[in-house]
N, C-alpha and C. Protein backbone atom coordinates (compact mmCIF):
# COMPACT_ATOMS: atom_id res chain seq x y z
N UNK A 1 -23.79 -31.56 12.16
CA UNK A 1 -22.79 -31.42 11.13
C UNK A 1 -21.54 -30.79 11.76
N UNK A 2 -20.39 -31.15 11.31
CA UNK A 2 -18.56 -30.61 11.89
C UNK A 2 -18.77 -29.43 11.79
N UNK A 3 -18.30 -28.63 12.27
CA UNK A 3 -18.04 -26.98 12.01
C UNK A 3 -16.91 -27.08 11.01
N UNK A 4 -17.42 -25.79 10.30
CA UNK A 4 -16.70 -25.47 8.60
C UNK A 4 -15.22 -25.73 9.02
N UNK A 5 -14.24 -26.30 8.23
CA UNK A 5 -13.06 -25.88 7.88
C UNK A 5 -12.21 -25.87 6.66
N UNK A 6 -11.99 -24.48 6.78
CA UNK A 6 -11.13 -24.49 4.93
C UNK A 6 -10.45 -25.35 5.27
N UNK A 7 -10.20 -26.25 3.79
CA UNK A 7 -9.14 -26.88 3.37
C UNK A 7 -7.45 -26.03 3.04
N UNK A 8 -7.98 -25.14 2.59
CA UNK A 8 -6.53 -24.15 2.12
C UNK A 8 -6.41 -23.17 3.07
N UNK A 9 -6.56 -23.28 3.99
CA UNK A 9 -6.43 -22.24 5.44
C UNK A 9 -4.83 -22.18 5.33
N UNK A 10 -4.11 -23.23 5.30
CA UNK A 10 -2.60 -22.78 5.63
C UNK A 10 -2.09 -21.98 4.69
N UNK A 11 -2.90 -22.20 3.32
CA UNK A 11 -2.20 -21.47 1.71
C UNK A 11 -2.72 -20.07 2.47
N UNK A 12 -4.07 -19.77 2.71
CA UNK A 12 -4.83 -18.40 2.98
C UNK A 12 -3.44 -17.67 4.18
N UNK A 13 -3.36 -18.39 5.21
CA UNK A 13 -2.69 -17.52 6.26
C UNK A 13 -0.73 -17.12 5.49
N UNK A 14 -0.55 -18.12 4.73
CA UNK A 14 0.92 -17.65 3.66
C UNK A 14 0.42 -16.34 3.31
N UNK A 15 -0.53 -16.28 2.34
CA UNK A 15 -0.90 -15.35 1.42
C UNK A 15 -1.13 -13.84 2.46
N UNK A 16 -2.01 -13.70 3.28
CA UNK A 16 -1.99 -12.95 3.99
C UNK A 16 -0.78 -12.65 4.74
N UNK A 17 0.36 -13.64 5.00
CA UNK A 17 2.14 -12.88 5.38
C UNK A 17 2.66 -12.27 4.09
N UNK A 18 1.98 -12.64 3.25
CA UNK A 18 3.10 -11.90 1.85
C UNK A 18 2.10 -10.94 2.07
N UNK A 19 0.76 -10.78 2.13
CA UNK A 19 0.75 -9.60 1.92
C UNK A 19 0.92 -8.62 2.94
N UNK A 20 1.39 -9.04 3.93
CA UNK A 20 1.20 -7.87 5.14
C UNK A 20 2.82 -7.82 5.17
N UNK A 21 3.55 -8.25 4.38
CA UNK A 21 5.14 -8.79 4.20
C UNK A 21 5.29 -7.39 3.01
N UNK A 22 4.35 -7.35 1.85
CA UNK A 22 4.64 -6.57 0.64
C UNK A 22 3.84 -5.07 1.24
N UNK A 23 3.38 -4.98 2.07
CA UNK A 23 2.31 -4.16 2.77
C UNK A 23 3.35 -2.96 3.43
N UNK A 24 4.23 -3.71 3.95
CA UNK A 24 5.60 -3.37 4.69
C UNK A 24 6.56 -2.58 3.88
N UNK A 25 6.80 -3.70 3.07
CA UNK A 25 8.05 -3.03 1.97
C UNK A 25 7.54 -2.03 1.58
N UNK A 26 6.17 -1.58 0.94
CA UNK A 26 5.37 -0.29 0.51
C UNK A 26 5.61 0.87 1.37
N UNK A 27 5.83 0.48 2.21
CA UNK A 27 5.46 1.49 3.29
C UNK A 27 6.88 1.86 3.52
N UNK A 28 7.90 1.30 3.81
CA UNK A 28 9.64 1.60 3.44
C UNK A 28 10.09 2.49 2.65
N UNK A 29 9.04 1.98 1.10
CA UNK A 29 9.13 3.07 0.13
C UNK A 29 8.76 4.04 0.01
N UNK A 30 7.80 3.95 0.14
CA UNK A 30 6.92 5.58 0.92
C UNK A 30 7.84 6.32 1.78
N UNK A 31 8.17 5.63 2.72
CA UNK A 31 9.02 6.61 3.68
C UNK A 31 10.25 7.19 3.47
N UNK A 32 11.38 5.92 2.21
CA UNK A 32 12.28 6.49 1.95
C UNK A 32 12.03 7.98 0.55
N UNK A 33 10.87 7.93 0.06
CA UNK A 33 10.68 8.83 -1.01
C UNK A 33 9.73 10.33 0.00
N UNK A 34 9.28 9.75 0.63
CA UNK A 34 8.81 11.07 1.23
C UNK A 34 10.19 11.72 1.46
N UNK A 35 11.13 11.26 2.27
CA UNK A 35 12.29 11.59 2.99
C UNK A 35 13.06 12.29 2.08
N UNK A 36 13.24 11.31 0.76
CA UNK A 36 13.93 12.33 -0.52
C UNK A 36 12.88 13.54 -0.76
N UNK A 37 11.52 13.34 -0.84
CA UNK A 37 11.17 14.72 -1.45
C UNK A 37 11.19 15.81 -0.77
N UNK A 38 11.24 15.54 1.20
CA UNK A 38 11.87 16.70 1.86
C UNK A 38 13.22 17.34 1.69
N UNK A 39 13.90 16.76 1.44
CA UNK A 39 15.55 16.81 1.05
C UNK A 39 15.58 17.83 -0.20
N UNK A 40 14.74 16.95 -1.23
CA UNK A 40 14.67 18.02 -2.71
C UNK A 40 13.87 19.63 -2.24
N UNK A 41 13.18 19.48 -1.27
CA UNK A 41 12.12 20.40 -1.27
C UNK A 41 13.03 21.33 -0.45
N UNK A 42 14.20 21.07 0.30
CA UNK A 42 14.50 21.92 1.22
C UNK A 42 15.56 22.52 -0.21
N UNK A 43 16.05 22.25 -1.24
CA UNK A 43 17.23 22.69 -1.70
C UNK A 43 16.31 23.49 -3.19
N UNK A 44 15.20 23.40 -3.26
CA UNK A 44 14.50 24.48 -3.97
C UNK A 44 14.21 25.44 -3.20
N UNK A 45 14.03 24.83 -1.73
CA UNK A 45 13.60 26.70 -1.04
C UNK A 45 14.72 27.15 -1.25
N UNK A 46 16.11 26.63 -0.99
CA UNK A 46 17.37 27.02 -0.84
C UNK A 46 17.48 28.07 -1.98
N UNK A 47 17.13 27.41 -3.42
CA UNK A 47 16.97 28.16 -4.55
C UNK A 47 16.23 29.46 -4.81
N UNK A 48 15.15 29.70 -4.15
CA UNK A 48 14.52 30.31 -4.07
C UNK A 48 14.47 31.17 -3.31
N UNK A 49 15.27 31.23 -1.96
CA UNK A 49 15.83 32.24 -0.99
C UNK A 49 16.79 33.04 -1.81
N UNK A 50 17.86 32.14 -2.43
CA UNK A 50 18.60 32.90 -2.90
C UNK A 50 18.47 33.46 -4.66
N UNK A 51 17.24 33.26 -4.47
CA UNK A 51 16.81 34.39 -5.91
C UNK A 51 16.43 35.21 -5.65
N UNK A 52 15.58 35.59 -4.11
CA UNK A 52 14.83 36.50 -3.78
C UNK A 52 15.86 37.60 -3.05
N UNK A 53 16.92 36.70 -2.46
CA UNK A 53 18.38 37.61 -2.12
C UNK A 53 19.16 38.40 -3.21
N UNK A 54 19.02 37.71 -4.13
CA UNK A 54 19.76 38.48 -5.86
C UNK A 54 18.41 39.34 -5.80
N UNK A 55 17.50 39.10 -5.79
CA UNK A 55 16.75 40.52 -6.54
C UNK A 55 16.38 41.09 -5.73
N UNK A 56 16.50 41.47 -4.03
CA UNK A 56 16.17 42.28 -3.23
C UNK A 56 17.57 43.23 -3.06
N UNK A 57 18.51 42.29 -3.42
CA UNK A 57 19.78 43.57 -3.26
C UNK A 57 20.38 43.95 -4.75
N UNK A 58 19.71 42.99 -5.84
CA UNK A 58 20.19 43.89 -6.84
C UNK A 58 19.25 45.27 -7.26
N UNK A 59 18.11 45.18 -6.57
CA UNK A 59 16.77 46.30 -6.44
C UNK A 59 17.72 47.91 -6.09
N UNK A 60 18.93 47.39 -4.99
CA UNK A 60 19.71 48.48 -4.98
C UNK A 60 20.86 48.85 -5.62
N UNK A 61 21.78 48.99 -4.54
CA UNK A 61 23.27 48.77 -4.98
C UNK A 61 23.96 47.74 -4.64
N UNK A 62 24.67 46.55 -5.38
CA UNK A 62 25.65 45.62 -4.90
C UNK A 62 26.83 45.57 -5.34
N UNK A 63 27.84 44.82 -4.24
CA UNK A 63 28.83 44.89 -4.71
C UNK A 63 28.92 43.61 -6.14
N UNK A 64 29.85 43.81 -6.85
CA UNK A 64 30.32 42.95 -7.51
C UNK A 64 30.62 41.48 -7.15
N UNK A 65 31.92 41.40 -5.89
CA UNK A 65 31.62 40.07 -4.83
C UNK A 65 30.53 39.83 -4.55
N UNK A 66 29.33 40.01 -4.22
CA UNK A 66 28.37 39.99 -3.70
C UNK A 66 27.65 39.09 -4.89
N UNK A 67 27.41 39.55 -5.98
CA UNK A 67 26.36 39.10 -6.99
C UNK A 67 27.48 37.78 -7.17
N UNK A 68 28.54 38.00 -7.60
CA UNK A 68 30.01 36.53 -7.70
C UNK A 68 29.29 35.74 -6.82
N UNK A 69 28.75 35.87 -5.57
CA UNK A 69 28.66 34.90 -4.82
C UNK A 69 27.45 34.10 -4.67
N UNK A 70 26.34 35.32 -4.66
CA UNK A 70 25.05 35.11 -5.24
C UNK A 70 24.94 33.92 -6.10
N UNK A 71 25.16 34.05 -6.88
CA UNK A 71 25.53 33.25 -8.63
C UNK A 71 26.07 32.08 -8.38
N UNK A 72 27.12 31.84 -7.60
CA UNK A 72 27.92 30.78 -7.71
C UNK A 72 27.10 30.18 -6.78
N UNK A 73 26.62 30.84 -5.33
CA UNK A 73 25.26 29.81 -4.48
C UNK A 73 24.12 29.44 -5.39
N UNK A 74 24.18 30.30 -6.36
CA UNK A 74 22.80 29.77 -7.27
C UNK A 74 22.93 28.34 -7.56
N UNK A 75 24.12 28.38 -8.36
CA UNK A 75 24.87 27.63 -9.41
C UNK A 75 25.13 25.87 -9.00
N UNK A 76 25.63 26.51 -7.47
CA UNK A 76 25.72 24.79 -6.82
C UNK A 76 24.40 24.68 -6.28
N UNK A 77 23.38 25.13 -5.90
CA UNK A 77 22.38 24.82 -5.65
C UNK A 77 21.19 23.82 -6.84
N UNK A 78 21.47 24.51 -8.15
CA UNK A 78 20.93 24.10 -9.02
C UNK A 78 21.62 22.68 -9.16
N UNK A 79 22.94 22.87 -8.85
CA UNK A 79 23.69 21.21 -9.58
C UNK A 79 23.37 20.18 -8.60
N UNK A 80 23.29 20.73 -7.00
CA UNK A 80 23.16 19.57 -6.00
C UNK A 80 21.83 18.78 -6.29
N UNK A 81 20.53 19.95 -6.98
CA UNK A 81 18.77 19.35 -7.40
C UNK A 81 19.18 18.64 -8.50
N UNK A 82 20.08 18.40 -9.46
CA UNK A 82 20.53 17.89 -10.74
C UNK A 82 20.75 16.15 -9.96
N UNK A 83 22.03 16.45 -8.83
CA UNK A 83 22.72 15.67 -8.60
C UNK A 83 21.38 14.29 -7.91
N UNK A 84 19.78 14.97 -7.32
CA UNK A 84 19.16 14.25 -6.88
C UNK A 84 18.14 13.89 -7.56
N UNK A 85 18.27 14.15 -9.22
CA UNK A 85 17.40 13.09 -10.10
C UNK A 85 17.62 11.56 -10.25
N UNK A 86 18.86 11.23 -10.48
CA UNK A 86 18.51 9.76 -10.67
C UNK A 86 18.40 9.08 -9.08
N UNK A 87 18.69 9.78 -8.25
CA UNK A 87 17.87 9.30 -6.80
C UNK A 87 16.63 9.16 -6.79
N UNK A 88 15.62 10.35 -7.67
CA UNK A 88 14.66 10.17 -7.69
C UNK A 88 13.92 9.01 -8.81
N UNK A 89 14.64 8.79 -9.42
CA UNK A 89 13.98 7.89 -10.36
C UNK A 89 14.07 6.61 -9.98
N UNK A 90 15.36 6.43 -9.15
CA UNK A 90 15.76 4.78 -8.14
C UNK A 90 14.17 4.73 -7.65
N UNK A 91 14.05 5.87 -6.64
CA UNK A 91 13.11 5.71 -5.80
C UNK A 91 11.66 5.23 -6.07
N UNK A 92 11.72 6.38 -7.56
CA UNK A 92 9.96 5.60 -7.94
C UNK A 92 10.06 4.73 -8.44
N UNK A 93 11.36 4.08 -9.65
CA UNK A 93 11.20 2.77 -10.03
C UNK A 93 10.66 1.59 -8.27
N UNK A 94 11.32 1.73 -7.70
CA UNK A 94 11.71 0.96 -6.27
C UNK A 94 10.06 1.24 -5.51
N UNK A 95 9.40 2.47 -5.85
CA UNK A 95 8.07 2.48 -5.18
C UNK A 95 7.00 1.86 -6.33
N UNK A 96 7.46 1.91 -7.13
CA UNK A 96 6.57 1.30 -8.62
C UNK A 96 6.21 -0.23 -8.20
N UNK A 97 7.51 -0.64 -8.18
CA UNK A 97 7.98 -2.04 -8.07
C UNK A 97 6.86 -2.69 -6.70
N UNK A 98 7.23 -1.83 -5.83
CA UNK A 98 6.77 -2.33 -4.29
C UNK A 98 4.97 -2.10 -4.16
N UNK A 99 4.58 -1.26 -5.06
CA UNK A 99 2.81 -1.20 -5.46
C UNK A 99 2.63 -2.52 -6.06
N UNK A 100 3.39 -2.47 -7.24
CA UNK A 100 2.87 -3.60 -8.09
C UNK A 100 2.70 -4.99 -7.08
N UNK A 101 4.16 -5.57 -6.43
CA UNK A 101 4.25 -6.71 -5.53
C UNK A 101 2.74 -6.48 -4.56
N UNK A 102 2.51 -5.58 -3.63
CA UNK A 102 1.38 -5.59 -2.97
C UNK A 102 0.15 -5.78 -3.86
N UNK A 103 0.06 -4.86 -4.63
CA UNK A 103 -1.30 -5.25 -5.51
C UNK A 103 -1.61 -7.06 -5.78
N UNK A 104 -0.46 -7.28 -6.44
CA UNK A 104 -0.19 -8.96 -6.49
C UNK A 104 -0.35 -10.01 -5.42
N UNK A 105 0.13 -9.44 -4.61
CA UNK A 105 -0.48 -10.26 -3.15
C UNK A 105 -1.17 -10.01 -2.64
N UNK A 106 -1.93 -8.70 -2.61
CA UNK A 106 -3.40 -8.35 -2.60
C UNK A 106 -4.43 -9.53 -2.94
N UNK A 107 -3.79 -9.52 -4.85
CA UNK A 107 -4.91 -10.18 -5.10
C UNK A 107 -4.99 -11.84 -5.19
N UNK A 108 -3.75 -12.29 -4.31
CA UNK A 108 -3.65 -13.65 -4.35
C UNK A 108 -4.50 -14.06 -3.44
N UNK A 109 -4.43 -12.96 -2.42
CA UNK A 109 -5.24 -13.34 -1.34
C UNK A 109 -6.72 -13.14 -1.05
N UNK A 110 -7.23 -12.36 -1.84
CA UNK A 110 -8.47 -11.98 -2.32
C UNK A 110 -9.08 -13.03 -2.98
N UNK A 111 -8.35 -13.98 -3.79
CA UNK A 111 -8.84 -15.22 -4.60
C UNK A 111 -8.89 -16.33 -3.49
N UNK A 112 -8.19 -15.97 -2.21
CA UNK A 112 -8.49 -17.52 -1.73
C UNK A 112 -9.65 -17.00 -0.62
N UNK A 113 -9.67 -15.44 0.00
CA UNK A 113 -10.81 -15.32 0.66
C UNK A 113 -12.02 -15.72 -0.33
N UNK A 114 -12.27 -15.38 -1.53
CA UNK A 114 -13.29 -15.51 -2.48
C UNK A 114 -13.50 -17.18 -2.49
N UNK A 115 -12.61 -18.01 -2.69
CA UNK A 115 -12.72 -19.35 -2.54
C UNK A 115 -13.02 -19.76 -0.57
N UNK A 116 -12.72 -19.25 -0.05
CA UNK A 116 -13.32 -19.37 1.28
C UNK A 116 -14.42 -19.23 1.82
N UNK A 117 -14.95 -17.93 1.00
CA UNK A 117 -16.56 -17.32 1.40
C UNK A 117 -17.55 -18.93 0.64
N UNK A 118 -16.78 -18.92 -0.48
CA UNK A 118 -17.68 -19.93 -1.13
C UNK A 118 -17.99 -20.81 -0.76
N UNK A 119 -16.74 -21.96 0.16
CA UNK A 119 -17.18 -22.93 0.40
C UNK A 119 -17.96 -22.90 1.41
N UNK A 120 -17.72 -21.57 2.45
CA UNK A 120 -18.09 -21.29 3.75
C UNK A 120 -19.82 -21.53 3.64
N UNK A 121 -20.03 -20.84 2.60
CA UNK A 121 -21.93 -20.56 1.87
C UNK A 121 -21.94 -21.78 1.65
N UNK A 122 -21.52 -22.54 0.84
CA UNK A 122 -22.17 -23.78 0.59
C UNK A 122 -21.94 -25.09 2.08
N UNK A 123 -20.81 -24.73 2.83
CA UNK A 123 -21.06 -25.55 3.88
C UNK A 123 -22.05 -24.79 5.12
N UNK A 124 -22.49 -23.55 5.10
CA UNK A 124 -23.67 -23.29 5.72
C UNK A 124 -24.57 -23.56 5.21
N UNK A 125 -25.49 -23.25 3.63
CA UNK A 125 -26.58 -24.02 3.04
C UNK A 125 -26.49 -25.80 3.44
N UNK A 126 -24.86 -26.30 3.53
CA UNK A 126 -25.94 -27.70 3.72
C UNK A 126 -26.05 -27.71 5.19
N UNK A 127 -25.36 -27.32 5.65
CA UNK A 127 -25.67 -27.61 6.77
C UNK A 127 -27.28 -26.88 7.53
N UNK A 128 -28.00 -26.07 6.46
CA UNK A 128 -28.92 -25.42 6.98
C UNK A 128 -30.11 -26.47 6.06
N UNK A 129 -29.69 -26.94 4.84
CA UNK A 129 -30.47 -28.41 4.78
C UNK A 129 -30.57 -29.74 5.23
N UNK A 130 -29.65 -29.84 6.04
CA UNK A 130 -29.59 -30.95 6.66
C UNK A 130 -30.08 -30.67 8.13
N UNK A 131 -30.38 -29.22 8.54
CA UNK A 131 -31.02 -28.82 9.46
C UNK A 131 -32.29 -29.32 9.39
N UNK A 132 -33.02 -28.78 8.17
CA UNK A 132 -34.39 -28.91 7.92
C UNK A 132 -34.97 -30.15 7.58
N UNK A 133 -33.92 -31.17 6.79
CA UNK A 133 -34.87 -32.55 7.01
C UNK A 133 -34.36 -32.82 8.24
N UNK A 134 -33.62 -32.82 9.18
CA UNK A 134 -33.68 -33.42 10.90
C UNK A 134 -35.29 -32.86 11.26
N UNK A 135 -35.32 -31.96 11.14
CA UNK A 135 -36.81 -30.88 11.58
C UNK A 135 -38.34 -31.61 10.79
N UNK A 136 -38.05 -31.91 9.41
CA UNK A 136 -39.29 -32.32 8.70
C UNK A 136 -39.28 -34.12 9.21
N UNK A 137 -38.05 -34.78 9.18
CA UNK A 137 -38.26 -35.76 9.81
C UNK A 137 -38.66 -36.42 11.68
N UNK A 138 -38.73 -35.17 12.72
CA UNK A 138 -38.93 -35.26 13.61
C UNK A 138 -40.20 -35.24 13.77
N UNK A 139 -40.74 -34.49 12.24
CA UNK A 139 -42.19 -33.55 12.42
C UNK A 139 -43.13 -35.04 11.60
N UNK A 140 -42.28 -35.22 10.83
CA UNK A 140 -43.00 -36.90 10.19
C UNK A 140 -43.00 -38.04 11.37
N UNK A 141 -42.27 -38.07 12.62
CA UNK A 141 -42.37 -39.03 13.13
C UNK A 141 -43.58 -38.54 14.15
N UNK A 142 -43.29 -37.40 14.39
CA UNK A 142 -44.50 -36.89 15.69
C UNK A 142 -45.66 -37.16 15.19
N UNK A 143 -46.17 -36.58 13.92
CA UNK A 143 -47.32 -37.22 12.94
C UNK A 143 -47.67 -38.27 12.99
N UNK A 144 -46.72 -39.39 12.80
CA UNK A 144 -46.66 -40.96 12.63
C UNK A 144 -47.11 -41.69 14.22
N UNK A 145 -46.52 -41.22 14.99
CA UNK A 145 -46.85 -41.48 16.46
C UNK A 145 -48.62 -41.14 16.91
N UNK A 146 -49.19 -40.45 16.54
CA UNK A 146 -50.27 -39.82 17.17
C UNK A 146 -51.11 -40.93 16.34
N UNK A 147 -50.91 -41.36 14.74
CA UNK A 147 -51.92 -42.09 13.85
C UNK A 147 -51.82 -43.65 14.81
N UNK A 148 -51.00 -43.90 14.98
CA UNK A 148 -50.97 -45.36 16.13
C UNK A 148 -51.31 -45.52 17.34
C-alpha cells in the first residue's frame, strides 16, 4: 500500500503560518504592555518616594518652599499616571484582540490536525487489513499446496 498522504497538507502547513504568524503578534503585545507596565510602575514608585519624602520631613520642620514643591512633584506625578490610562487601555484592547486572533488560529489548525490524525488511523487500519488478508491468503495458498 502508498504511504499516507494528507490531501489538505498545503491548507494544514497555511494554518500552522497563521498560527505561528498570530503566535508572534501575541508576543509583540505582551512585550509592548509589559514595557508600559514598567513605565507605569516606575512613576508610582516615583509617587510613592515622594510621599514618603512629604512625611519624613513634614515629621519635622519644613520649609514652606519645600512642601510648594513636594506637592507640585506630587501633583505632576499623579497627572503623568492619568496621562498613561488610555495607553493602557490601547494596549489591552490591542492584547485582547491579538489572544483572540491566536486562539482562532489555534483552533483552525487543531481542526485540520484532528482531520489528519483521522485519516492517518483509517489509512493505517487499512493498510493493516490489507496486511492481514496478504498474510491469510499466503497462509491459504501454503495450505492449498501441501493438499496436492
Amino acid at each position: 500500500m502508498k504511504p499516507f498522504e494528507f490531501s489538505l497538507q498545503s491548507v494544514r502547513d497555511l494554518r500552522e503560518g497563521e498560527e505561528s504568524r498570530a503566535r508572534e503578534r501575541y508576543a509583540r503585545a505582551m512585550q509592548e504592555m509589559k514595557a508600559f507596565n514598567l513605565r507605569r510602575r516606575k512613576v508610582e514608585q516615583e509617587i510613592e518616594d515622594n510621599l514618603q519624602a512629604t512625611r519624613k520631613e513634614s515629621a519635622g520642620r519644613m520649609e514652606s518652599g519645600r512642601m510648594a514643591t513636594l506637592r507640585a512633584m506630587h501633583k505632576a506625578l499623579k497627572e503623568q499616571l492619568e496621562t498613561l490610562e488610555p495607553e493602557e487601555h490601547r494596549l489591552r484592547r490591542c492584547l485582547d484582540e491579538k489572544s483572540k486572533q491566536l486562539l482562532a488560529s489555534r483552533q483552525k489548525r487543531e481542526a485540520l490536525d484532528k482531520l489528519y490524525d483521522k485519516q492517518k488511523d483509517a489509512h493505517d487500519r487499512e493498510s493493516a487489513r490489507l496486511d492481514q488478508l496478504a498474510l491469510d491468503e499466503m497462509v491459504t495458498l501454503r495450505g492449498t499446496e501441501r493438499v496436492f
